[in-house]
Protein backbone atom coordinates (compact mmCIF):
# COMPACT_ATOMS: atom_id res chain seq x y z
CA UNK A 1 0.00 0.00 0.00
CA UNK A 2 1.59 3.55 -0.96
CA UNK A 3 2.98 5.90 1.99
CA UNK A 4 0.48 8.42 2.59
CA UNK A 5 2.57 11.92 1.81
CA UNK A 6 2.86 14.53 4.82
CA UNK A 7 5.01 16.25 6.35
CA UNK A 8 5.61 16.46 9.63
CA UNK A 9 4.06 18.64 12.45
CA UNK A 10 5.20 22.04 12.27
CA UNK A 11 6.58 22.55 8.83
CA UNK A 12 5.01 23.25 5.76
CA UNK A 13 5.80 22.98 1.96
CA UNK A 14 6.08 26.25 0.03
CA UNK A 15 4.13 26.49 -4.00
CA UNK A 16 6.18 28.99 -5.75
CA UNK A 17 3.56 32.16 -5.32
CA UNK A 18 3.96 31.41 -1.73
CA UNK A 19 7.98 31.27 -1.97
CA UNK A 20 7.99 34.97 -4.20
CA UNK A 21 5.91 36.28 -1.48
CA UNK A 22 8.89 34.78 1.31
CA UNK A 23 11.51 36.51 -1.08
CA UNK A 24 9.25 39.67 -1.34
CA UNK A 25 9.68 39.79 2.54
CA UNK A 26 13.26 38.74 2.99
CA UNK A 27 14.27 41.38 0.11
CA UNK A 28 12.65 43.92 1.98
CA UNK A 29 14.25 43.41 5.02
CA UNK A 30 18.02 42.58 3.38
CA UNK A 31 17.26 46.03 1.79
CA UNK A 32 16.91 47.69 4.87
CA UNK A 33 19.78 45.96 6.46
CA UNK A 34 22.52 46.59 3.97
CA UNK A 35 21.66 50.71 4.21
CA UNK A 36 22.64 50.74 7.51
CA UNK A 37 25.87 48.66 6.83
CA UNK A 38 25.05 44.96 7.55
CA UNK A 39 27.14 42.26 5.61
CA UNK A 40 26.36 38.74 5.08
CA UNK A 41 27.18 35.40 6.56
CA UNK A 42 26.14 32.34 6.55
CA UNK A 43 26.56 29.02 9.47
CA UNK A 44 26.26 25.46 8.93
CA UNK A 45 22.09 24.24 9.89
CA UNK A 46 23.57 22.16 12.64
CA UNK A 47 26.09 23.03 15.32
CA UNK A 48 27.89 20.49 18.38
CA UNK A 49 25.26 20.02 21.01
CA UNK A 50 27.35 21.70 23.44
CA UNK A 51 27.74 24.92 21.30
CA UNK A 52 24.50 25.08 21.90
CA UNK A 53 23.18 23.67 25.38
CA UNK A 54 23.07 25.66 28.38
CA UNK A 55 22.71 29.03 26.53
CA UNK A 56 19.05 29.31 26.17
CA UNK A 57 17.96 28.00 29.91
CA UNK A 58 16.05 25.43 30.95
CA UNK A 59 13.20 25.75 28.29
CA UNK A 60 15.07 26.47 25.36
CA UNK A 61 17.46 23.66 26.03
CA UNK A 62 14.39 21.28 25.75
CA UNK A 63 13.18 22.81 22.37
CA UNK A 64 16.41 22.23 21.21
CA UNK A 65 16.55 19.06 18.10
CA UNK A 66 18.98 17.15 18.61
CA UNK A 67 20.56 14.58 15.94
CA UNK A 68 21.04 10.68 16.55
CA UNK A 69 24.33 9.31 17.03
CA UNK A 70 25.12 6.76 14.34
CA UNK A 71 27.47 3.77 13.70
CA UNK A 72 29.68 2.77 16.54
CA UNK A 73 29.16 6.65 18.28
CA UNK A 74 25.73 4.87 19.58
CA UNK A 75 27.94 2.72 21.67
CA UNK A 76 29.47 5.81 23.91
CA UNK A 77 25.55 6.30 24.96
CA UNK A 78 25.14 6.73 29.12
CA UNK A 79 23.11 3.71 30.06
CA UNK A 80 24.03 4.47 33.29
CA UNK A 81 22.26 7.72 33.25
CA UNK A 82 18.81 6.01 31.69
CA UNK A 83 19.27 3.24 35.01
CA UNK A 84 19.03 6.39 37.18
CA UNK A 85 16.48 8.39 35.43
CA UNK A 86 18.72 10.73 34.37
CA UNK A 87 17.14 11.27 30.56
CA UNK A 88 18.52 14.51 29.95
CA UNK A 89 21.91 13.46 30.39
CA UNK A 90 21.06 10.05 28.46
CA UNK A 91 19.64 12.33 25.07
CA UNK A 92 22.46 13.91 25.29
CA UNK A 93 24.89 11.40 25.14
CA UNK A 94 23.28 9.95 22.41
CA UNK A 95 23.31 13.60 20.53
CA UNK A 96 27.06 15.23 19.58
CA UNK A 97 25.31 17.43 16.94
CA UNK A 98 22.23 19.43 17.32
CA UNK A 99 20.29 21.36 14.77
CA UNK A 100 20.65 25.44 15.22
CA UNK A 101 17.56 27.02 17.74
CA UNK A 102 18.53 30.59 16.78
CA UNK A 103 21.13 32.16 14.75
CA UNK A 104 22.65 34.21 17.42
CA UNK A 105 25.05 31.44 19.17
CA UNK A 106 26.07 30.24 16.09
CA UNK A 107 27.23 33.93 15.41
CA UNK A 108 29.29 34.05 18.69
CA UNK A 109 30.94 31.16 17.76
CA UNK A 110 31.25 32.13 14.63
CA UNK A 111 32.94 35.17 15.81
CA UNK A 112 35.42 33.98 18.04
CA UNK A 113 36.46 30.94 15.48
CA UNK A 114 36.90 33.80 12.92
CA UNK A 115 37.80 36.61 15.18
CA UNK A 116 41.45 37.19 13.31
CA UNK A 117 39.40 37.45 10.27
CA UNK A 118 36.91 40.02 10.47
CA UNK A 119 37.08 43.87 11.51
CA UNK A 120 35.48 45.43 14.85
CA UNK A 121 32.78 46.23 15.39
CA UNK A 122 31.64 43.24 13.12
CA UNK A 123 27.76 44.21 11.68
CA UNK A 124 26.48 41.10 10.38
CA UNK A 125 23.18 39.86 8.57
CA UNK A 126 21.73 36.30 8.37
CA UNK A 127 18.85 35.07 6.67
CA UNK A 128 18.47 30.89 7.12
CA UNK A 129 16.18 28.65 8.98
CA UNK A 130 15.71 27.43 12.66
CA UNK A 131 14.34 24.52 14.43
CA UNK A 132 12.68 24.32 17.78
CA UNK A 133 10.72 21.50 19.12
CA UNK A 134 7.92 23.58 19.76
CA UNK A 135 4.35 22.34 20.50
CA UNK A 136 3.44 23.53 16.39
CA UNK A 137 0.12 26.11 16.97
CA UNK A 138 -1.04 29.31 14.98
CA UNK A 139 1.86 31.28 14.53
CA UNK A 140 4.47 28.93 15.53
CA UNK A 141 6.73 26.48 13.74
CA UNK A 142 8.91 23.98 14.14
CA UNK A 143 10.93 24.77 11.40
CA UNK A 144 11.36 28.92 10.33
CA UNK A 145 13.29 31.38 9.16
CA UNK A 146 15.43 34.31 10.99
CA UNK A 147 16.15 37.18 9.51
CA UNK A 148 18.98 38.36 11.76
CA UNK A 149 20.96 41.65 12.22
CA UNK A 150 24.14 42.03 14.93
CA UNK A 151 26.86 44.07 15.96
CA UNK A 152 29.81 43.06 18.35
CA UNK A 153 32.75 45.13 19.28
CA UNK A 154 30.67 47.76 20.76
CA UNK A 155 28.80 48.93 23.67
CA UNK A 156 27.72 52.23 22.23
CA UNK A 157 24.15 52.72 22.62
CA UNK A 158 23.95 54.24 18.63
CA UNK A 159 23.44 50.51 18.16
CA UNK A 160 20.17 50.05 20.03
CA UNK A 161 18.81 53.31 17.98
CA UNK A 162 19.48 52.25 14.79
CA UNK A 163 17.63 48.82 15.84
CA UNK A 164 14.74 50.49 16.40
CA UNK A 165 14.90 52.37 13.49
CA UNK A 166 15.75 49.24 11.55
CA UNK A 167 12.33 47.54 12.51
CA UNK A 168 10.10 51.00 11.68
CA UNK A 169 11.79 51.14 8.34
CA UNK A 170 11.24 47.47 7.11
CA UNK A 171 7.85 46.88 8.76
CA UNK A 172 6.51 50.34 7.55
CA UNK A 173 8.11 49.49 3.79
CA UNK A 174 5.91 46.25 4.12
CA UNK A 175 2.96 48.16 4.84
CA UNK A 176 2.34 46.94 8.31
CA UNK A 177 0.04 49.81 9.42
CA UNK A 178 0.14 49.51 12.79
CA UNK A 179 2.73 48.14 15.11
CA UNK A 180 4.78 48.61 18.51
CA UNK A 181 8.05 48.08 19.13
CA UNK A 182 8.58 47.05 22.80
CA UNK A 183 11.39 48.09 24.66
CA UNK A 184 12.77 46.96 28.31
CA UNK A 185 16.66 46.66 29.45
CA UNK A 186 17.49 43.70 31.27
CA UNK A 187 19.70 45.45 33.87
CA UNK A 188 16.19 47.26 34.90
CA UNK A 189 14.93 43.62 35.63
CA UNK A 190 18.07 43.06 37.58
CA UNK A 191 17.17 45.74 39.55
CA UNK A 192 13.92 44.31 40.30
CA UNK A 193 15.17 41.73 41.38
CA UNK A 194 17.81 43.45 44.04
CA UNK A 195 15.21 45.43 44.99
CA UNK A 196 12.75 42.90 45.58
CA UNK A 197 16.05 40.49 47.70
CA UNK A 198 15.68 37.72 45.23
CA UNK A 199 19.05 38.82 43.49
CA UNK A 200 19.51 34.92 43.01
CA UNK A 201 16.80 34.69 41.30
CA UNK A 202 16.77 36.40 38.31
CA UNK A 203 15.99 34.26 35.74
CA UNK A 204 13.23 32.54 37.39
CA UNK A 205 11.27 36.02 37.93
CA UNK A 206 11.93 37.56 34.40
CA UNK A 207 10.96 33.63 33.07
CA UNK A 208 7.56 34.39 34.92
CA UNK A 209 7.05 38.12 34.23
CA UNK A 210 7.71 37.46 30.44
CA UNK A 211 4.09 35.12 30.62
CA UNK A 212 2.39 37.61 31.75
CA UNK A 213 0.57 38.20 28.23
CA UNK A 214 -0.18 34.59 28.22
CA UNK A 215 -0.91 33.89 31.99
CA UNK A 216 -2.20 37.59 33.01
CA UNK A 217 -0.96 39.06 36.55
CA UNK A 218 -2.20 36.06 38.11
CA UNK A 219 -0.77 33.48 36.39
CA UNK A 220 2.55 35.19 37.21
CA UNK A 221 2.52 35.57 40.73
CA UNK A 222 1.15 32.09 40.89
CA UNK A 223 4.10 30.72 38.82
CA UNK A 224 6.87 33.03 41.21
CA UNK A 225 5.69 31.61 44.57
CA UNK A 226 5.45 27.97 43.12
CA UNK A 227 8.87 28.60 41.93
CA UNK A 228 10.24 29.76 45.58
CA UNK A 229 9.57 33.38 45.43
CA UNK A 230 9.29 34.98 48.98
CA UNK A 231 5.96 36.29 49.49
CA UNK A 232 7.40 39.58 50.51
CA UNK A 233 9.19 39.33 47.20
CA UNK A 234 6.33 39.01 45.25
CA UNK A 235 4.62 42.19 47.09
CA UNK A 236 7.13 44.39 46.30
CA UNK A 237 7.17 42.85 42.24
CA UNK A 238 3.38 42.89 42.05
CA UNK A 239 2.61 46.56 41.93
CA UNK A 240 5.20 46.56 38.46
CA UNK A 241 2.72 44.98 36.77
CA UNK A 242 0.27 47.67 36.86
CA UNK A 243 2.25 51.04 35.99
CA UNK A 244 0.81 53.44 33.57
CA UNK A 245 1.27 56.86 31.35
CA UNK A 246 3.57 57.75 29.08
CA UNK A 247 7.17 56.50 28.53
CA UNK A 248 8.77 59.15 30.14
CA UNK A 249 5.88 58.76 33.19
CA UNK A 250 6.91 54.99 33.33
CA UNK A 251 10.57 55.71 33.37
CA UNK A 252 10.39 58.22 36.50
CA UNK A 253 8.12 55.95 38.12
CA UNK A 254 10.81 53.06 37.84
CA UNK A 255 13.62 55.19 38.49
CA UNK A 256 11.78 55.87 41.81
CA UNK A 257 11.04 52.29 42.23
CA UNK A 258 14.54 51.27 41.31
CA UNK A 259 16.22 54.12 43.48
CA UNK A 260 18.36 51.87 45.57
CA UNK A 261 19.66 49.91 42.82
CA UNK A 262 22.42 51.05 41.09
CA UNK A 263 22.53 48.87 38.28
CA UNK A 264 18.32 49.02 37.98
CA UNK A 265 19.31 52.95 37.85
CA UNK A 266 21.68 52.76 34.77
CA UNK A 267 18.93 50.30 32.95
CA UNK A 268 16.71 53.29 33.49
CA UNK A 269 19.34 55.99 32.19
CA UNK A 270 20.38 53.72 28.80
CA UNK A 271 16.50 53.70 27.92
CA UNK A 272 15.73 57.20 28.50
CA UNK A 273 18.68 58.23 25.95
CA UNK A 274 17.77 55.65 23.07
CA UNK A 275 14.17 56.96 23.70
CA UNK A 276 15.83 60.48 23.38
CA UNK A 277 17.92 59.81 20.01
CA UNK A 278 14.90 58.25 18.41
CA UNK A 279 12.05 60.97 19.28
CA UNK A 280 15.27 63.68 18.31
CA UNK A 281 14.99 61.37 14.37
CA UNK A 282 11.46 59.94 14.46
CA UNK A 283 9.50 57.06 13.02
CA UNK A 284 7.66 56.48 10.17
CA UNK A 285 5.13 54.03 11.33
CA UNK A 286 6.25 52.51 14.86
CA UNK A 287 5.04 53.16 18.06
CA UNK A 288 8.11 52.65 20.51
CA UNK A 289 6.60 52.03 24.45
CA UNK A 290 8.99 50.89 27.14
CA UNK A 291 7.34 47.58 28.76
CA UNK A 292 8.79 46.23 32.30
CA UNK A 293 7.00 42.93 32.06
CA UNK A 294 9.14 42.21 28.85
CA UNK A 295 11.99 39.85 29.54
CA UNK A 296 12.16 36.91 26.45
CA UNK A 297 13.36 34.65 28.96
CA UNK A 298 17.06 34.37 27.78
CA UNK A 299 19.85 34.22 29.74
CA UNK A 300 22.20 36.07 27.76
CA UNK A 301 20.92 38.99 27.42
CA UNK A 302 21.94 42.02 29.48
CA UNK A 303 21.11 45.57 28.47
CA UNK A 304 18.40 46.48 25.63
CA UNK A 305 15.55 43.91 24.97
CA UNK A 306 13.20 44.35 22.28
CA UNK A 307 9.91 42.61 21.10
CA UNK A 308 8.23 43.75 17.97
CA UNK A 309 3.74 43.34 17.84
CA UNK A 310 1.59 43.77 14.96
CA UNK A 311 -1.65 45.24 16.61
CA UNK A 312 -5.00 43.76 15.60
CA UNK A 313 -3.84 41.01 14.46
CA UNK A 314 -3.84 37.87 16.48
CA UNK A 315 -0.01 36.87 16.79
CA UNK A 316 2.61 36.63 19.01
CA UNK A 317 5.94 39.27 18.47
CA UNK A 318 7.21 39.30 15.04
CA UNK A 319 11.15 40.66 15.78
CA UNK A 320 12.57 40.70 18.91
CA UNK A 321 16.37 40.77 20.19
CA UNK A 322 18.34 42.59 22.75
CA UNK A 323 21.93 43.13 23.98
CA UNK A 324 24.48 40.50 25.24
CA UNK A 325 27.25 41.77 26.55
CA UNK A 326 29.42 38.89 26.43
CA UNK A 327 28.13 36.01 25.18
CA UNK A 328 31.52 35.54 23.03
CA UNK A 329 32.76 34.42 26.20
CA UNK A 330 31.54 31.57 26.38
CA UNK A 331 33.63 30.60 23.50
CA UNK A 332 36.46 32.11 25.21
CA UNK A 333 36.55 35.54 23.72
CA UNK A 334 35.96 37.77 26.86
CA UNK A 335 34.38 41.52 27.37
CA UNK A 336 33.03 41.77 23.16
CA UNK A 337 29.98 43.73 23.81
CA UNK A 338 27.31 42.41 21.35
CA UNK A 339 23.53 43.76 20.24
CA UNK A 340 21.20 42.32 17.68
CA UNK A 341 17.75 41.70 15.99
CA UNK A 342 15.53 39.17 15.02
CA UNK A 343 13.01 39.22 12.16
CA UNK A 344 10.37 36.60 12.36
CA UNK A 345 9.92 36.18 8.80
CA UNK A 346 7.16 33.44 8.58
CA UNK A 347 5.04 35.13 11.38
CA UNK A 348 5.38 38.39 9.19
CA UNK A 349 4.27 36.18 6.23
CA UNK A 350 1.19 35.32 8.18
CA UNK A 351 0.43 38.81 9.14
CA UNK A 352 0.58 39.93 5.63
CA UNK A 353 -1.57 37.38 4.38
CA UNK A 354 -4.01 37.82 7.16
CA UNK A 355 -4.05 41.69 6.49
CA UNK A 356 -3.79 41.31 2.74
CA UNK A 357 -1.03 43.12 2.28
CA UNK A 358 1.01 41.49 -0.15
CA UNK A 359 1.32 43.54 -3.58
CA UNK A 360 -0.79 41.77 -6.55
CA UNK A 361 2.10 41.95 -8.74
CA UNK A 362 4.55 40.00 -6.40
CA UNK A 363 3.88 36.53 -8.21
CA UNK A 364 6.78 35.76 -10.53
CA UNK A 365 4.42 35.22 -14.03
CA UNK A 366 5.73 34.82 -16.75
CA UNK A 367 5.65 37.33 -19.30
CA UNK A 368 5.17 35.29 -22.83
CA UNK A 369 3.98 31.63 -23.28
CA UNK A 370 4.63 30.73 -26.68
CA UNK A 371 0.99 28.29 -28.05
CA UNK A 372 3.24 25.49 -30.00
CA UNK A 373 1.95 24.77 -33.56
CA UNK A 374 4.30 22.26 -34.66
CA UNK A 375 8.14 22.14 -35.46
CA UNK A 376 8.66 24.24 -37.97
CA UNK A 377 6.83 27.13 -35.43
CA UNK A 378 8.26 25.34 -32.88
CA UNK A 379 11.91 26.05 -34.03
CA UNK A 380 10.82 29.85 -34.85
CA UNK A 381 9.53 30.39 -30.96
CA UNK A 382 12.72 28.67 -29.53
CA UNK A 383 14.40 31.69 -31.20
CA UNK A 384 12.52 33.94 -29.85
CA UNK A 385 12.36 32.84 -26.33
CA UNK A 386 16.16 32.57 -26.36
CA UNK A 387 16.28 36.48 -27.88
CA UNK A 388 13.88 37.39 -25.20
CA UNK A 389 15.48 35.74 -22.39
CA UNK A 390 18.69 37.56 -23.11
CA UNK A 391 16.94 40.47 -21.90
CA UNK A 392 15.99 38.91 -19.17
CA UNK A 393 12.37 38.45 -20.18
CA UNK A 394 10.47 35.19 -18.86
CA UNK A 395 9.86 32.80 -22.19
CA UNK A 396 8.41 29.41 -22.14
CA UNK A 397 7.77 27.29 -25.21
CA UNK A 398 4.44 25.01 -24.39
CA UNK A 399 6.56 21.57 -25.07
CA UNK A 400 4.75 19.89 -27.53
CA UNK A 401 1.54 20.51 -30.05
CA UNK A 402 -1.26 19.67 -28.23
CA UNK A 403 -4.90 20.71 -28.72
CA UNK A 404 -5.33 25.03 -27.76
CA UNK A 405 -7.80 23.94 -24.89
CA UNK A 406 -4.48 22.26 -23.02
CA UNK A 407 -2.23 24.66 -23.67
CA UNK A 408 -4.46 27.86 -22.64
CA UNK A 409 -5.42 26.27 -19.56
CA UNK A 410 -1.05 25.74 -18.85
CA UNK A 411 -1.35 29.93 -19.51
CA UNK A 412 -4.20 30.25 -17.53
CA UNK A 413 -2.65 27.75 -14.24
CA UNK A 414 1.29 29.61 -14.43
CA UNK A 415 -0.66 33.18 -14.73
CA UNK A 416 1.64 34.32 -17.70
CA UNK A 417 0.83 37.64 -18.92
CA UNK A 418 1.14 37.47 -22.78
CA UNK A 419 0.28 34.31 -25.05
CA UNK A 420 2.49 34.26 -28.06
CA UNK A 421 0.23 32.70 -31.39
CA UNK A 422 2.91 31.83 -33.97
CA UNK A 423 0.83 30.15 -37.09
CA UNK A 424 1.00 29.24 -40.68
CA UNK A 425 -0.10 32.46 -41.77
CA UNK A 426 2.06 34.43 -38.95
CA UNK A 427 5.19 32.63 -39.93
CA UNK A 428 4.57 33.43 -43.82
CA UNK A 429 4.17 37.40 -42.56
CA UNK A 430 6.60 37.49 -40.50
CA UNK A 431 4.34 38.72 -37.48
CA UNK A 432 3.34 37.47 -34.80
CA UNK A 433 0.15 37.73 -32.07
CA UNK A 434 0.11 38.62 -28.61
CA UNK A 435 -2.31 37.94 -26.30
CA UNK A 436 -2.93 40.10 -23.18
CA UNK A 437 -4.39 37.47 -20.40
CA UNK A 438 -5.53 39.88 -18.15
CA UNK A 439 -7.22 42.29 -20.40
CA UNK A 440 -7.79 39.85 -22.99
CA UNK A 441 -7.06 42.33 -25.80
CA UNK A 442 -4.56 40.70 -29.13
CA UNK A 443 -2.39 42.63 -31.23
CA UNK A 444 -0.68 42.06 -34.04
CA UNK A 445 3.59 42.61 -33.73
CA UNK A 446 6.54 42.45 -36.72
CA UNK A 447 8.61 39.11 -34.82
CA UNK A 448 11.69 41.33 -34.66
CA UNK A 449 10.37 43.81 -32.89
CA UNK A 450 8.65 41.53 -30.30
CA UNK A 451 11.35 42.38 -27.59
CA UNK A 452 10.31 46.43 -27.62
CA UNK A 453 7.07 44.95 -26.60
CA UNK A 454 8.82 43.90 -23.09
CA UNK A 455 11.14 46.62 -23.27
CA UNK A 456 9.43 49.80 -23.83
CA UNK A 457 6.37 49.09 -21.13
């Protein structure tokens, strides 16, 4: 009995309309990133498990894919580990290689293994896919692209501006009408935490506050005292959740919250200049709003953290990223001050289909089908469609002389914008007809001037 095809959970096959809208998107966003002086890379789609454990935390670690050992590396598998219970330490065993959860570890490596071969501060782009073994839902993949910007070398906070201008200006030249570009600093939440005497604890209270979209205040405080947050803790955290005003309101209010915390102090004083610097140039479509409940849950970030939102539109953040201020040292490169973005390409895709927003002349149609009459027509349109294609004008030759019905309904399927009719009588003129498919209207053209047709549009 034949295999049923599928594939699996939480990836999807692309038709080619859908992959020209993709390119439409990633072009839009490479555009952006090479005017404000990004280069290209590119890392291998799988990295050594331990290049990658352990940087993430405890949830990301799970999502993380990890790939079989084969041959005789199954043999070095911990079997004392399974006897215990132990199956993290078991999968790993049986795992050297993992496939890639972000593209931003990969880069540190990357960095460090080529450090004597690139010049500070490094600006990088990356467009390639990801995996996470993620529960797949509306929105969320298994397997999706990243559309990545960084800078290392640097701590200046001219990065973190152009960021945010980088997201207004590719988002707005999508024609995303309205969206908000979170902002938060992660030494703020470190002052939170100092404040609140659960300095040991940060990760497990920006972990929770980051839910609180999903869970609501509830949820959160819920999820901090089942994780061992002090009750007192949790008093002095709770009232965070319900500030209000303006940015610069929220940022006094903090700055009083945060007033014996040094370091929640200077979180405070980075935000209110990159909120500065950006009023001072502006945005085209973005609303920037600084958020203390956002955290994205990673451990390596330290200053700036972003999240990106489409409003009305029922999706999760669509960019995010933040500052890590040495996460090159865990590859042994110490004190590189890093900062970088994250496009979420297919969750754009999503929004733009949901929002209709995708131009109607993205689809790559082609411009001439030539109707095949036989070979001696035949060897006539081959001619032309190699003339044409020098110009770079899309030619097809229907393959073989088959009744008009077939051949128009080929035209009609690949969307192709002229139908070339190359007869008896045409080929004794020296003429040929052209058919315009989406007004319907046919002219009549000399065959060497068909390529002014394309040309002079």
């Amino acid at each position: 009995m034949a295999q049923k095809p599928s594939t699996p959970k939480g990836t999807r096959d692309f038709l080619p309309k859908e992959v020209a809208k993709r390119n439409y998107i990633f072009d839009a966003i490479k555009k952006v990133f090479k005017k404000y002086g990004f280069a290209p890379i590119e890392t291998p789609s799988f990295e050594l498990a331990s290049t990658l454990l352990g940087k993430y935390g405890e949830e990301g670690d799970r999502l993380i894919f990890k790939i079989l050992n084969s041959g005789e590396k199954v043999k070095k598998a911990d079997l004392e580990a399974l006897k215990n219970g132990n199956l993290a330490r078991f999968s790993n065993s049986l795992a050297e290689k993992a496939l890639r959860y972000d593209l931003t570890v990969p880069f540190a490596r990357f960095v460090v293994q080529h450090q004597n071969d690139i010049s500070f501060p490094f600006k990088r782009y990356q467009i390639q896919p990801v995996w996470r073994a993620d529960r797949p839902q509306h929105g969320r993949y298994q397997e999706f692209f990243q559309c990545d910007a960084d800078v290392v070398g640097s701590d200046s906070l001219l990065y973190e501006v152009d960021f945010v201008q980088i997201f207004d200006e590719a988002l707005s030249d999508l024609k995303i009408p309205d969206f908000t570009i979170k902002i938060n600093n992660r030494k703020i939440l470190s002052g939170i935490a100092e404040v609140s005497g659960e300095q040991d604890n940060l990760i497990t209270i920006t972990v929770a506050i980051d839910k609180l979209d999903k869970i609501g205040k509830d949820g959160v405080i819920k999820e901090l005292k089942n994780k061992g947050i002090s009750e007192m803790a949790v008093e002095k955290i709770s009232p965070l959740f319900s500030i209000e005003g303006d940015t610069e309101s929220r940022l006094d209010q903090m700055a009083e919250y945060l007033s014996s915390s040094e370091i929640g102090l200077q979180g405070v004083n980075e935000l209110r200049w990159v909120f500065d610097k950006v009023n001072m140039l502006g945005l085209r479509e973005a609303k920037l709003e600084f958020d203390v409940t956002l955290a994205r849950g990673l451990n390596y970030y330290t200053g700036a953290i972003f999240e990106v939102k489409a409003n009305g539109v029922k999706m999760g953040s669509i960019c995010g990223g933040g500052r890590y201020d040495d996460l090159t040292g865990i590859f042994g490169m110490k004190g590189v001050s890093g900062v970088g973005i994250s496009f979420g390409a297919d969750r754009i895709y999503d929004v733009l289909t949901e929002l209709e927003l995708f131009p109607e002349a993205i689809d790559e149609r082609i411009d001439i089908l030539f109707i095949n009459f036989g070979e001696e027509a035949e060897l006539k349109c081959m001619e032309l469609s190699h003339e044409l294609r020098g110009k770079g004008i899309a030619a097809e030759l229907y393959p073989s002389s088959v009744r008009m019905n077939k051949q128009m309904k080929y035209a009609n399927d690949r969307g192709v914008r002229y139908i070339g009719l190359l007869g008896e009588d045409e080929m004794r003129r020296g003429v040929i007809q052209l058919k315009n498919m989406d007004s319907g209207e046919q002219k009549e053209y000399p065959q060497n001037k068909l390529v002014t047709v394309f040309t002079e549009e």
